[in-house]
Each structure stands twice: as structure tokens, then as C-alpha cells.
N, C-alpha and C. Protein backbone atom coordinates (compact mmCIF):
# COMPACT_ATOMS: atom_id res chain seq x y z
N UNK A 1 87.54 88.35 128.54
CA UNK A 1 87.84 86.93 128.43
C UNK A 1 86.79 86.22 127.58
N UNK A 2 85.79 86.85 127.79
CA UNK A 2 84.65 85.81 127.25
C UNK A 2 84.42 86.39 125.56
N UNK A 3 85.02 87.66 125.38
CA UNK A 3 85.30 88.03 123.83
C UNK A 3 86.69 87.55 123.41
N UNK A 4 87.42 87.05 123.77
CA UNK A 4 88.74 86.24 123.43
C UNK A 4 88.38 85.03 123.79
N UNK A 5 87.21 84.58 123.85
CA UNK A 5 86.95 83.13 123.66
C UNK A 5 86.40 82.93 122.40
N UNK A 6 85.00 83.84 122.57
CA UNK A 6 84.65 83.84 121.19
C UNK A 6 85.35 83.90 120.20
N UNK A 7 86.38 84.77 120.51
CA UNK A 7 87.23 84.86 119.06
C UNK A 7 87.97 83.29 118.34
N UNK A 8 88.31 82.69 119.56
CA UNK A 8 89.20 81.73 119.01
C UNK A 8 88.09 80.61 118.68
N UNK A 9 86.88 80.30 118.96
CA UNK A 9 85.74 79.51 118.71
C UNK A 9 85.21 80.16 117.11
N UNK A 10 85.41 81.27 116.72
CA UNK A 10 85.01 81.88 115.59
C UNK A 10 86.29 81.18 114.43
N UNK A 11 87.45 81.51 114.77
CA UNK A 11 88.53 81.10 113.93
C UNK A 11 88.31 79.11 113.80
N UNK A 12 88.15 78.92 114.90
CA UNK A 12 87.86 77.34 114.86
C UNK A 12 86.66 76.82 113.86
N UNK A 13 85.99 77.74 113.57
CA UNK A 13 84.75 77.27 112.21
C UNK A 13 85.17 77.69 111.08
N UNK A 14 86.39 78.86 111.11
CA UNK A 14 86.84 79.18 109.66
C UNK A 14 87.73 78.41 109.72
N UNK A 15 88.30 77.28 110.21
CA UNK A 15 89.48 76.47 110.14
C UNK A 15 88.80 75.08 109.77
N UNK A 16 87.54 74.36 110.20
CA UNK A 16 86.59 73.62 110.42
C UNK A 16 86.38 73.71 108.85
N UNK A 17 85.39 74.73 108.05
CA UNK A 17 85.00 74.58 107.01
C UNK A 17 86.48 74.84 105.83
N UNK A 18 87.31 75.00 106.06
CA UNK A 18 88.55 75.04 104.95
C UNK A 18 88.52 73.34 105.12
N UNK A 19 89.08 72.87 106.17
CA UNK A 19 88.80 71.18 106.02
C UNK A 19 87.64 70.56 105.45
N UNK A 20 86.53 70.74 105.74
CA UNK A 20 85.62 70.22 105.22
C UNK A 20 85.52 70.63 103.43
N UNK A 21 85.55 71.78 103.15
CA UNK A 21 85.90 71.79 101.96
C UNK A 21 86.64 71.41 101.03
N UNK A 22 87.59 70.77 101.43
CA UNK A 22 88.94 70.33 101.31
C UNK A 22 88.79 68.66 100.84
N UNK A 23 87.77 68.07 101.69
CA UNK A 23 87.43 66.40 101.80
C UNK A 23 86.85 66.37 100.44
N UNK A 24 87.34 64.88 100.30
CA UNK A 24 86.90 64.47 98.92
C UNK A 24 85.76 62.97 99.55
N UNK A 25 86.53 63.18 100.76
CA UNK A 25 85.36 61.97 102.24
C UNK A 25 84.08 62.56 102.62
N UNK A 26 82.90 62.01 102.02
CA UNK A 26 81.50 62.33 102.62
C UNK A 26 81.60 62.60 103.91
N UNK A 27 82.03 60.91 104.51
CA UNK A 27 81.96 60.92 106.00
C UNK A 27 82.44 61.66 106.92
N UNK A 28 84.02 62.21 106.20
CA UNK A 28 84.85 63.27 107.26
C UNK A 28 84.22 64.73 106.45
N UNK A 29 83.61 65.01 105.43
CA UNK A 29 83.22 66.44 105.70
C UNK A 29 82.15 66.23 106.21
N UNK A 30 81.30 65.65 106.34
CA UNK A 30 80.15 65.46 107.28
C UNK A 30 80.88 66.08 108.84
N UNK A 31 81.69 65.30 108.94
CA UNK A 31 82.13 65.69 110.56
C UNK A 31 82.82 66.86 110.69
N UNK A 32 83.19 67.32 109.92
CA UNK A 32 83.46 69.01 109.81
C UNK A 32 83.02 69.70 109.94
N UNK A 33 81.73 69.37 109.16
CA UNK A 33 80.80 70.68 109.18
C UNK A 33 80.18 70.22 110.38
N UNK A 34 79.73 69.30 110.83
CA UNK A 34 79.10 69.19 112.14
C UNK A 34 80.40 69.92 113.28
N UNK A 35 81.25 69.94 113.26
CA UNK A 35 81.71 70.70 114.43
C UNK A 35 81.80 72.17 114.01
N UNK A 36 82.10 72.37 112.83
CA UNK A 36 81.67 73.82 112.36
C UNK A 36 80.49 74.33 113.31
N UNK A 37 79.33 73.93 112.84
CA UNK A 37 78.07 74.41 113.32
C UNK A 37 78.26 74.40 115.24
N UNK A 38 79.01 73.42 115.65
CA UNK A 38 79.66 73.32 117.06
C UNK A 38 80.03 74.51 117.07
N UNK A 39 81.37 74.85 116.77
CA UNK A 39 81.70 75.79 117.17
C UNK A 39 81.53 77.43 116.75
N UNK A 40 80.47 77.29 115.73
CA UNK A 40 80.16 78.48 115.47
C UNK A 40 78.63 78.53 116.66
N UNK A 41 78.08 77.30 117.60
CA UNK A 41 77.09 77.94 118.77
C UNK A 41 78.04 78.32 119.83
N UNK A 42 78.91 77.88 120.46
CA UNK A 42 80.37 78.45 121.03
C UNK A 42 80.46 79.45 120.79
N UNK A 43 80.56 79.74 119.86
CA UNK A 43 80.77 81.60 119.30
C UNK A 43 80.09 82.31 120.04
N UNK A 44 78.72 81.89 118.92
CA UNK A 44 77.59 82.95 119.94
C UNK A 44 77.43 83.06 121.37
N UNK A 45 77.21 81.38 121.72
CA UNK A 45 77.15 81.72 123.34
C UNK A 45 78.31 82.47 124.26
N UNK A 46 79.58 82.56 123.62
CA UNK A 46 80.72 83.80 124.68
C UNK A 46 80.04 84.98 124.43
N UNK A 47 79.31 85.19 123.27
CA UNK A 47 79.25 86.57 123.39
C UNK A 47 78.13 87.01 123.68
N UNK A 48 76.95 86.13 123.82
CA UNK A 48 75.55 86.10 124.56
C UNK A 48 75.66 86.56 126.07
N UNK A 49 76.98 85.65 126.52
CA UNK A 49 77.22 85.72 127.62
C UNK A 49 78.21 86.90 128.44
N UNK A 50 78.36 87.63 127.21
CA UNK A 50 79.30 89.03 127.39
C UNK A 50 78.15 89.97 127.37
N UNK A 51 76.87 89.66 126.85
CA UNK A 51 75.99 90.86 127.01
C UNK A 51 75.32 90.79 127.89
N UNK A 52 75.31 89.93 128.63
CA UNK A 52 74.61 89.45 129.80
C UNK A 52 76.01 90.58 130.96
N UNK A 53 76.55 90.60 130.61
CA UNK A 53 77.41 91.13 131.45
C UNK A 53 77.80 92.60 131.49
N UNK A 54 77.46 93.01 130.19
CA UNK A 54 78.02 94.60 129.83
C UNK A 54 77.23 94.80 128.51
N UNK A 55 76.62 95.82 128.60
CA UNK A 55 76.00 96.91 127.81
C UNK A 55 76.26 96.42 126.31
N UNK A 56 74.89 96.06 125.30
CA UNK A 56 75.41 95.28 123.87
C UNK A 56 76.43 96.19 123.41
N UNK A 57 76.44 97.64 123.41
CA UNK A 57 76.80 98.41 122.35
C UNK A 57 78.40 98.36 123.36
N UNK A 58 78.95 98.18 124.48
CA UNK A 58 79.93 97.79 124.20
C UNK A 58 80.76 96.56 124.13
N UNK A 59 79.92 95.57 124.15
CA UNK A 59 80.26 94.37 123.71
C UNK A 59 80.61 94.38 122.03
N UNK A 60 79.69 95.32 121.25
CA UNK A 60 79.66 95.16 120.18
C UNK A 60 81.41 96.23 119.88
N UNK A 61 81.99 97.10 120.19
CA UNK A 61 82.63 97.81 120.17
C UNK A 61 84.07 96.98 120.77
N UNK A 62 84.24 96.41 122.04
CA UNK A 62 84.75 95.99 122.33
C UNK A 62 85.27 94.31 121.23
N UNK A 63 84.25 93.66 120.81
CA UNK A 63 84.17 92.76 119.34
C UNK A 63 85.10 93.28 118.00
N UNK A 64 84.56 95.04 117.85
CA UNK A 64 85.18 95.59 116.46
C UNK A 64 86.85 95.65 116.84
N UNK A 65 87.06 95.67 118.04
CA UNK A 65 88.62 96.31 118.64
C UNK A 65 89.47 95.09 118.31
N UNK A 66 88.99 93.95 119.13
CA UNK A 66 89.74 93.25 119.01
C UNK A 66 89.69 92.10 117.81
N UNK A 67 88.64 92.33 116.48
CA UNK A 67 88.60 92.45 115.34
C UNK A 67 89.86 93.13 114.63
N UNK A 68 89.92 93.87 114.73
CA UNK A 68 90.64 94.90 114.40
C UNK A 68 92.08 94.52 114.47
N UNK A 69 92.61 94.08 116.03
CA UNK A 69 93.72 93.64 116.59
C UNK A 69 94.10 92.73 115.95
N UNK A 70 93.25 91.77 115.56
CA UNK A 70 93.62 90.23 115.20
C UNK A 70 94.14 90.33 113.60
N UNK A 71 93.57 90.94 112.73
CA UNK A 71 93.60 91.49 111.19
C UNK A 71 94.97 92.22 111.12
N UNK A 72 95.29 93.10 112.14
CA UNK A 72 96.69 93.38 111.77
C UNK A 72 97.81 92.21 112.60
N UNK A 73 97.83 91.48 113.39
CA UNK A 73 98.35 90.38 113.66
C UNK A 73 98.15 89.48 112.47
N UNK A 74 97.12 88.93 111.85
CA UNK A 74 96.88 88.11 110.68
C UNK A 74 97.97 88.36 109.52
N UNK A 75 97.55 89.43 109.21
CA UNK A 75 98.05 90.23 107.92
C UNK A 75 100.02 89.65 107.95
N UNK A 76 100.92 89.55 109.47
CA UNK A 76 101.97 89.08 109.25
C UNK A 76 102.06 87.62 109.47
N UNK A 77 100.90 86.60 109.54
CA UNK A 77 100.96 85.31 110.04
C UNK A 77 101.15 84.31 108.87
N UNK A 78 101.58 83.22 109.17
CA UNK A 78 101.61 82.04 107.87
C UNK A 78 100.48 82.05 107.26
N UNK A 79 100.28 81.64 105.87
CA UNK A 79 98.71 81.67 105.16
C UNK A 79 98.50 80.09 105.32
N UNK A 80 99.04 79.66 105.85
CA UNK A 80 98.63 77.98 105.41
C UNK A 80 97.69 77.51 106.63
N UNK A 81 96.50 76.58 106.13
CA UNK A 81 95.58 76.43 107.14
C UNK A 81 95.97 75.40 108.29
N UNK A 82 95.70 76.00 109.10
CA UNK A 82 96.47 75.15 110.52
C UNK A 82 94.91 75.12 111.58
N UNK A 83 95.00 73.96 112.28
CA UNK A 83 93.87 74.11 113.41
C UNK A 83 94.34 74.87 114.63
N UNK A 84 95.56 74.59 115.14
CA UNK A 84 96.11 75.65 116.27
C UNK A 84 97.71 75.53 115.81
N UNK A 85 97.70 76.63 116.10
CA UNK A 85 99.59 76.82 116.19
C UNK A 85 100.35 77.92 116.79
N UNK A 86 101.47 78.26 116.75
CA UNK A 86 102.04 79.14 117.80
C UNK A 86 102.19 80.28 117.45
């Protein structure tokens, strides 16, 4: 659970900086990238908190798997940048 959190807190900063890149608004890429950096400490902390729980090397293994999972799910998904969708 706490590596399928991370995951979706990881996608939330690659979704974060496509917006911010995107602004032609100081003020709103300012606030982009500030939740970027949000949710890329989110990231880390699920998975800080997964090694606190189980052995790094399979946290780290368990990370590549469902890496792995998501890339061939991706590979058939819409390309257009969305913050959440179904």
C-alpha cells in the first residue's frame, strides 16, 4: 500500500511539472512547481516508510515490479496530460 502510494504521489509531480511548464503565468508556475516539490516529499516519505517496514532491497524490488506493471499499463493509456482520470 505504501508503494502504491508512492507511486501515484510520483505521477502527481510528473503531472505537476507538465503544467508548470506549460504556464506562460509566473504566479501559477510558481504554484506548480511548489506542489511538485510537495509531492515529490510524499514520494519519498511512502517509501521511507516502506523501509521502515521491510528489508530496502525488497522495497527496492518490490518498486522495480510495480514500475514495471505501470509502463505496460501506460504504454495502452491516453497520451494527453490529465491530473487524475479513469
Amino acid at each position: 500500500t505504501l508503494l502504491a502510494l508512492a507511486g501515484i504521489e510520483a505521477r502527481s509531480c510528473e503531472r505537476m511539472k507538465l503544467l508548470a511548464d506549460a504556464l506562460d503565468d509566473p504566479e501559477l508556475e510558481k504554484m506548480y512547481r511548489g506542489l511538485l516539490a510537495s509531492e515529490a516529499r510524499h514520494h519519498s516519505t511512502y517509501v521511507d516508510l516502506a523501509r521502515t517496514c521491510f528489508p530496502g532491497e525488497d522495497v527496492q524490488d518490490r518498486l522495480r515490479e510495480i514500475a514495471d506493471h505501470e509502463a505496460r499499463i501506460l504504454r495502452e493509456a491516453p497520451t494527453e496530460p490529465r491530473l487524475h482520470n479513469r
